[in-house]
Protein backbone atom coordinates (compact mmCIF):
# COMPACT_ATOMS: atom_id res chain seq x y z
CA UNK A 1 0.00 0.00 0.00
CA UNK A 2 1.18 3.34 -1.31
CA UNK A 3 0.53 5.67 1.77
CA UNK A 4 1.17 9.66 2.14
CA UNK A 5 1.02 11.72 5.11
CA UNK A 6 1.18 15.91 5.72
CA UNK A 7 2.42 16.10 1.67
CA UNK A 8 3.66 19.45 1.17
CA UNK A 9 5.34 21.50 -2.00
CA UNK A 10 6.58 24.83 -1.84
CA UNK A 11 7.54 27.26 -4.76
CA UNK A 12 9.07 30.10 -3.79
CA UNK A 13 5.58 31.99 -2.06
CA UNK A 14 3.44 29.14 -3.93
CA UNK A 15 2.01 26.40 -1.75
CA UNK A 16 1.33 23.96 -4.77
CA UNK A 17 0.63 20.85 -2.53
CA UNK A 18 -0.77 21.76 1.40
CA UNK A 19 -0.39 18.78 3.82
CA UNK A 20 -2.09 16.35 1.30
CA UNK A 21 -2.52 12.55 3.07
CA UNK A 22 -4.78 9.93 1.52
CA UNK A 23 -3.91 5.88 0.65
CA UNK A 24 -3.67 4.00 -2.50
CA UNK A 25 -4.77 0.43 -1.46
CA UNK A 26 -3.49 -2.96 -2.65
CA UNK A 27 -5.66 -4.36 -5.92
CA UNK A 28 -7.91 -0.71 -6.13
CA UNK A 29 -7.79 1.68 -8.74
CA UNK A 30 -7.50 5.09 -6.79
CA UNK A 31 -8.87 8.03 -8.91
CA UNK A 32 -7.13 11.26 -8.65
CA UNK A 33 -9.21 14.37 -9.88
CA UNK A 34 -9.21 17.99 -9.50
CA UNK A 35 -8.87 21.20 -12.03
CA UNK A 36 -6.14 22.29 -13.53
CA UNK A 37 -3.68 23.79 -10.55
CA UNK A 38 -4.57 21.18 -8.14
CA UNK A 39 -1.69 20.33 -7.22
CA UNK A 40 -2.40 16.53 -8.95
CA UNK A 41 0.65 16.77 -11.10
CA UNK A 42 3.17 17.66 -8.49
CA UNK A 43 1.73 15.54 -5.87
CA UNK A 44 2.40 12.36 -9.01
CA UNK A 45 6.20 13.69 -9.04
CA UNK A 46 6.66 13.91 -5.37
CA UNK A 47 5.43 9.81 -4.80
CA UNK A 48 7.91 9.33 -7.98
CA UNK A 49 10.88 11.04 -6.29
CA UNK A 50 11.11 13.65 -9.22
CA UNK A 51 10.47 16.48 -6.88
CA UNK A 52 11.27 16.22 -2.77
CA UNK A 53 8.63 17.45 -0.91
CA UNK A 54 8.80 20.79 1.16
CA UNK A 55 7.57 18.48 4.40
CA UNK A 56 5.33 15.04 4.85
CA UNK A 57 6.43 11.89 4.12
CA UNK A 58 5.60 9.14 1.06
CA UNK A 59 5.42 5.42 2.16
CA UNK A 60 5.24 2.08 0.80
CA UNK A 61 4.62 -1.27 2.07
CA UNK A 62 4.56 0.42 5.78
CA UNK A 63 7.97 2.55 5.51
CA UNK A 64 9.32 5.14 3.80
CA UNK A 65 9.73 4.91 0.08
CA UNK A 66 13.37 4.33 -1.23
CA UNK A 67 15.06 4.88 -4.69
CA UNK A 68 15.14 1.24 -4.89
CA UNK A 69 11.16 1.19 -4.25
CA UNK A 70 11.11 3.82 -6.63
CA UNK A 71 12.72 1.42 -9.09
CA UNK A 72 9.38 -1.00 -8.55
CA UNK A 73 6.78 1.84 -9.91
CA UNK A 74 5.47 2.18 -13.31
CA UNK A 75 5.16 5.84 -14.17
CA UNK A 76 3.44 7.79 -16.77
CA UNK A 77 3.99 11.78 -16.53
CA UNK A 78 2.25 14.42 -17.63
CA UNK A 79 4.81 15.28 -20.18
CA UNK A 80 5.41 12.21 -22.17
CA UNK A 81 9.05 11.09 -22.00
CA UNK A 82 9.78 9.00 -24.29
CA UNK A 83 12.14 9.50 -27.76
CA UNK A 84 10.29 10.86 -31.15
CA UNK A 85 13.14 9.98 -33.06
CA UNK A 86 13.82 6.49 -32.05
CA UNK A 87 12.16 3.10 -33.04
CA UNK A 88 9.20 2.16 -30.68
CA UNK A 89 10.36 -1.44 -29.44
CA UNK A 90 14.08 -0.30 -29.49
CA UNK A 91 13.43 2.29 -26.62
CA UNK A 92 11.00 -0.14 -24.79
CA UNK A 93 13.27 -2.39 -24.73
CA UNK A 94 15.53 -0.15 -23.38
CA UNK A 95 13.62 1.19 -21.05
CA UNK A 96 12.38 -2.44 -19.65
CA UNK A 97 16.39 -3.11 -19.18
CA UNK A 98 16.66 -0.58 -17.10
CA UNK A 99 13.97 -1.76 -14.75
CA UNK A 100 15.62 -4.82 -14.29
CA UNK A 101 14.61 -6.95 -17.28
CA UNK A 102 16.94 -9.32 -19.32
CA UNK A 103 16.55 -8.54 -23.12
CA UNK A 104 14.62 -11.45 -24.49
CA UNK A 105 11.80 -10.15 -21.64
CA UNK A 106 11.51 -6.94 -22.14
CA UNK A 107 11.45 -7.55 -25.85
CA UNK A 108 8.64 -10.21 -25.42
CA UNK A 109 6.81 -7.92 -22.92
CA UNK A 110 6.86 -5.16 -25.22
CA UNK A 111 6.23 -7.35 -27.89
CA UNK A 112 2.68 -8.62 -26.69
CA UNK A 113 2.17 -5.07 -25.33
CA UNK A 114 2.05 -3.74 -28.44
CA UNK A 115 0.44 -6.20 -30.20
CA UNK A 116 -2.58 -6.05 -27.43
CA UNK A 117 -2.84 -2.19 -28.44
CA UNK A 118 -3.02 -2.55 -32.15
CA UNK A 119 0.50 -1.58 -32.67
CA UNK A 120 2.23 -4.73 -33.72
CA UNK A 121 2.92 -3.65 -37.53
CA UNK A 122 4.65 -0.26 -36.28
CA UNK A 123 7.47 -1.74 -33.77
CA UNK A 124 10.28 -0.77 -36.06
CA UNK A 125 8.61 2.54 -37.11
CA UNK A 126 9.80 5.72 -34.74
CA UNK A 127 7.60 7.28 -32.27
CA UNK A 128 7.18 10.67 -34.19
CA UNK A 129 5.37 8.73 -37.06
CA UNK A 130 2.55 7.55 -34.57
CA UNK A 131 -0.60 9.84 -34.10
CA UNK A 132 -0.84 11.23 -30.91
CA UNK A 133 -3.51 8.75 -29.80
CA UNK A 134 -0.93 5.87 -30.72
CA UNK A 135 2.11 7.88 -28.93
CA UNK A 136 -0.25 7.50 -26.05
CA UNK A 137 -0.36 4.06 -26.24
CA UNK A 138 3.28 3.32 -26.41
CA UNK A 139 3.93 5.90 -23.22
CA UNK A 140 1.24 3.32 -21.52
CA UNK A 141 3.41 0.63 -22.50
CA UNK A 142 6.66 2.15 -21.30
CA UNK A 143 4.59 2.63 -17.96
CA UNK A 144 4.24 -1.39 -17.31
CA UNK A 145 7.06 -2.46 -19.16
CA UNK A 146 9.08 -3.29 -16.07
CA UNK A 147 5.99 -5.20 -14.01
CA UNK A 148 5.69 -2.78 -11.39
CA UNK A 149 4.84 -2.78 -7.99
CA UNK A 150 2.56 -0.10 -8.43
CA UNK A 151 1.22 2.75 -11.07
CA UNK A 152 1.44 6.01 -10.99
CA UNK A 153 -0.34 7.41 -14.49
CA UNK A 154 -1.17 11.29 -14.98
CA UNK A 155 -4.18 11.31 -17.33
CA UNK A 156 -3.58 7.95 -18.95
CA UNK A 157 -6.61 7.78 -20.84
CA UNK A 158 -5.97 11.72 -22.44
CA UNK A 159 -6.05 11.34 -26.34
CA UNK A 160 -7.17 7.61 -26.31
CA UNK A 161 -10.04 6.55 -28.65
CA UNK A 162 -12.74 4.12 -27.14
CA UNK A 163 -11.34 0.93 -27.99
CA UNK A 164 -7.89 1.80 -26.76
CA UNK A 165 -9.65 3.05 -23.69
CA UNK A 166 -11.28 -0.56 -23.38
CA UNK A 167 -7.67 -2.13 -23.81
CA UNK A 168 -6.56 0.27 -21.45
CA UNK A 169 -9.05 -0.25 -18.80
CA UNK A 170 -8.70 -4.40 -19.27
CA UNK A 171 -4.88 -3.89 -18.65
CA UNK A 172 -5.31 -1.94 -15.15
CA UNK A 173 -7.46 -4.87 -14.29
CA UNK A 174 -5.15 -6.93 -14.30
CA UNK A 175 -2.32 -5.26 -12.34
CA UNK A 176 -5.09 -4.60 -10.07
CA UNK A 177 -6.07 -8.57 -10.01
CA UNK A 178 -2.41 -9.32 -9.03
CA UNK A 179 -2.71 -6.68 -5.64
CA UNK A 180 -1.15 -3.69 -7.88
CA UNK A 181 -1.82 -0.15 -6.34
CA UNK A 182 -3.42 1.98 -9.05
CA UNK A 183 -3.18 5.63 -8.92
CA UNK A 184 -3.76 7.65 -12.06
CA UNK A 185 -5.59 11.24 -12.39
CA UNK A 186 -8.31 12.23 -15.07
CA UNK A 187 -10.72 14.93 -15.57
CA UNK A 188 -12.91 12.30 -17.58
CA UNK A 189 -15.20 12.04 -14.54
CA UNK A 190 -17.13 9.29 -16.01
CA UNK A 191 -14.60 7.36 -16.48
CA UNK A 192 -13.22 7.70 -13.20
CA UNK A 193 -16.80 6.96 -11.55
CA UNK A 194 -17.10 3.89 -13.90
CA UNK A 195 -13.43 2.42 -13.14
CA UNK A 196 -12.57 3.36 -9.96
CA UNK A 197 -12.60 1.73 -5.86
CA UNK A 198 -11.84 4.70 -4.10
CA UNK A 199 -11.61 8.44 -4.98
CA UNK A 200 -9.72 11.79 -3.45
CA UNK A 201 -10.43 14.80 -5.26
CA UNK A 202 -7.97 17.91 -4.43
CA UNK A 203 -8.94 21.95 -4.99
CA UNK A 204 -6.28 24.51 -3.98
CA UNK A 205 -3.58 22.11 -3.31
CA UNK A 206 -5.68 20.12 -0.01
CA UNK A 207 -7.45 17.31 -0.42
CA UNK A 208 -11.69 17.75 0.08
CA UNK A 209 -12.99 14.68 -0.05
CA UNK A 210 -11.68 11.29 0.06
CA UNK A 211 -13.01 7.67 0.16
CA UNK A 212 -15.05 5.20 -2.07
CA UNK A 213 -16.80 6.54 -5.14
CA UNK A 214 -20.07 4.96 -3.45
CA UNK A 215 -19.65 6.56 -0.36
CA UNK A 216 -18.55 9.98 -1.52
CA UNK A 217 -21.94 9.92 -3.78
CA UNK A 218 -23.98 9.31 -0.51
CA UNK A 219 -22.38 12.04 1.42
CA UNK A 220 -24.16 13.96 -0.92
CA UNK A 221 -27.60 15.09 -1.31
CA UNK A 222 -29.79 12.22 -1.89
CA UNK A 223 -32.98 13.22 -3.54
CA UNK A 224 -35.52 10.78 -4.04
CA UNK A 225 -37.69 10.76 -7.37
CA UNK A 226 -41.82 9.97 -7.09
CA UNK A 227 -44.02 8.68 -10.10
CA UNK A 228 -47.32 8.23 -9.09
CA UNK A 229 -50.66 7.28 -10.82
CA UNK A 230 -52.41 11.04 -10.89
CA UNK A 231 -51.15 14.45 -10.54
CA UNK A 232 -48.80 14.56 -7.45
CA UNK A 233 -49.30 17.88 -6.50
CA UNK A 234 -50.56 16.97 -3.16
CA UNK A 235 -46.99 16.01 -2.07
CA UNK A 236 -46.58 20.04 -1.38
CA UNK A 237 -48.70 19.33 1.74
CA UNK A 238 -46.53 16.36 3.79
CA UNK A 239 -44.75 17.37 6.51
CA UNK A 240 -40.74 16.55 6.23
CA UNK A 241 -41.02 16.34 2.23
CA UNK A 242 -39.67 19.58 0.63
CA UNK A 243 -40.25 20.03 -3.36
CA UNK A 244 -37.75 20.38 -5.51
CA UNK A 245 -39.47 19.85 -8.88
CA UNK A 246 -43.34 18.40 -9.80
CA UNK A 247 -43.97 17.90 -13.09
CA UNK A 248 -47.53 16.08 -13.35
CA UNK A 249 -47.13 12.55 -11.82
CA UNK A 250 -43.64 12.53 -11.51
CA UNK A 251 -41.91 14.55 -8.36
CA UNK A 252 -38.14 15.12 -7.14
CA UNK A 253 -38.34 15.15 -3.48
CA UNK A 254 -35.73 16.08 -0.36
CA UNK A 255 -37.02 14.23 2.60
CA UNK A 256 -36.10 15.40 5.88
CA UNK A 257 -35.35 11.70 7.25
CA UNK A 258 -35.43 8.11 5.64
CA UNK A 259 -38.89 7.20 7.65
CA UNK A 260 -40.66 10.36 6.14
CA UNK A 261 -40.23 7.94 2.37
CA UNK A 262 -42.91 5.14 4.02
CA UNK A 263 -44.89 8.49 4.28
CA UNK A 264 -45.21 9.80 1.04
CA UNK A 265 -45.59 5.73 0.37
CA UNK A 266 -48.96 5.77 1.88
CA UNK A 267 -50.06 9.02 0.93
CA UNK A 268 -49.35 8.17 -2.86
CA UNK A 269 -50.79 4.71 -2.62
CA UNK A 270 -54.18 6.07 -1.00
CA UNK A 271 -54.29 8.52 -3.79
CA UNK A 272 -53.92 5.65 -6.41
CA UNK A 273 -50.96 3.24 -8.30
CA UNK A 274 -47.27 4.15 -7.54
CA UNK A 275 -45.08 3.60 -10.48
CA UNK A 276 -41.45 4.19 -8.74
CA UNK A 277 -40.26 5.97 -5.35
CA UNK A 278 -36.80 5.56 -5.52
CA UNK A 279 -33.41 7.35 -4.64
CA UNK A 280 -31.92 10.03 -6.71
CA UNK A 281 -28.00 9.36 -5.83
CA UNK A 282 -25.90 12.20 -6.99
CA UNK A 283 -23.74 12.00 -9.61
CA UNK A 284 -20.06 12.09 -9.16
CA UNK A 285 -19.51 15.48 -11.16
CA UNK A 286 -21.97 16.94 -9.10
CA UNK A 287 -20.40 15.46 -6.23
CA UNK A 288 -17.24 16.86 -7.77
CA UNK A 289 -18.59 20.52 -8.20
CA UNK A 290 -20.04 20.74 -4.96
CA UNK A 291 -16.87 19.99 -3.40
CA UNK A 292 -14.54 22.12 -5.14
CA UNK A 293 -16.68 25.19 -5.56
């Protein structure tokens, strides 16, 4: 487990990162959202070792991280890294070597890698003759190309077309299978709500909210949604119901407590058929603007 505590980045008078903490569990994809300026980026380079932080700690497996730890991760920046001019499997290759695999490995690896993202015809072809879509692809590659102990991937799925996001998505599964800590940041919030175990969204540098993507949506305001069988006006007169919206048959309610919901129950089945009273569960990017507003 990927653990930080009291994270802090300072530049110059900037406080980019202010005593951020959260966990990225064993086997859980860990979404990591915010706007532009978060403080997502530099909090990614800090857990990587590419920037020391101004105070706080980063730990792994229960201690603090070490170069050698560092070694383990598969990382994908923000500003791709790999070489435009060089061959694709060449410089995966070399980049697998110098994570610790023998050649025949890391040429195999990045062999069936490819291959898995449509990319088997254009190993020999450099990187600058790839569409930016397929330059993505390779820089995912290059991310998992060692086996790592853990990912770290800013805005993986940026530039990806839906069926590389489906390959994409099947291959975090499986590092995820195997225990693999997943952390990767995206402002597709979809996405993110669709893939993810647990959430932490940051705003001005601090993290405001943190936890499952279930339980972040209940912490919310939970609105429940009435069709009845006639006009369902009359819900305006129950005590503990306030309206949001009626339209007809059909009303959006905020009830003051979960018993008042057996209320309206009655009242609506007195009054005639009930077609649905069910929960209205906030989506995530309202749960994401409310938040960081």
């Amino acid at each position: 487990m990927l653990e930080l505590d009291g994270l802090t980045r300072r530049f110059g008078e900037t406080l980019a990162v202010d005593d951020v903490g959260f966990e990225v569990p064993r086997g859980a994809m860990t979404g990591f959202v915010g706007g532009n300026g978060a403080g997502k980026t530099t909090t990614m380079r800090m857990i990587m070792g590419v920037l020391q932080p101004s105070a706080g700690t980063v730990t792994w497996k229960g201690r603090e991280v070490t170069v050698a730890d560092r070694r383990t991760f598969g990382y994908m920046p923000e500003e791709r890294g790999l070489y435009p001019k060089q061959p694709i499997l060449d410089q995966l290759v070399y980049l697998g070597r110098l994570q610790g695999r023998s050649p025949e490995g890391a040429r195999r690896s990045a062999t069936e890698l490819l291959d898995r993202f449509g990319l088997g015809d254009r190993t020999a072809d450099k990187l600058e003759s790839l569409s930016l879509g397929n330059q993505q692809r390779v820089q995912v590659v290059a991310a998992v190309i060692g086996g790592p102990e853990l990912l770290v991937l800013d805005e993986p799925f940026s530039g990806l077309d839906p069926v590389a996001v489906d390959s994409m998505v099947d291959l975090l599964r499986e590092y995820t299978s195997q225990g693999v800590p997943v952390l990767f940041s995206s402002h597709q919030l979809d996405l993110v709500e669709r893939l993810c175990d647990h959430l932490v969204v940051l705003a001005g540098g601090r993290v405001v909210a943190n936890g499952t993507v279930d339980d972040l949506r209940r912490r919310g305001r939970v609105l429940h949604r009435l069709v009845a069988g006639t006009d369902a006006g009359w819900v305006r007169s129950l005590p503990g119901v306030h309206v949001v919206d009626v339209d007809g048959p059909t009303a959006l309610l905020d009830l003051d407590r979960p018993e008042v919901t057996d209320l309206v129950l009655r009242e609506a089945m007195a009054r005639g058929s009930v077609r649905e009273l069910a929960e209205v569960v906030p989506t995530l990017s309202e749960i994401y603007r409310e938040v960081t507003s």
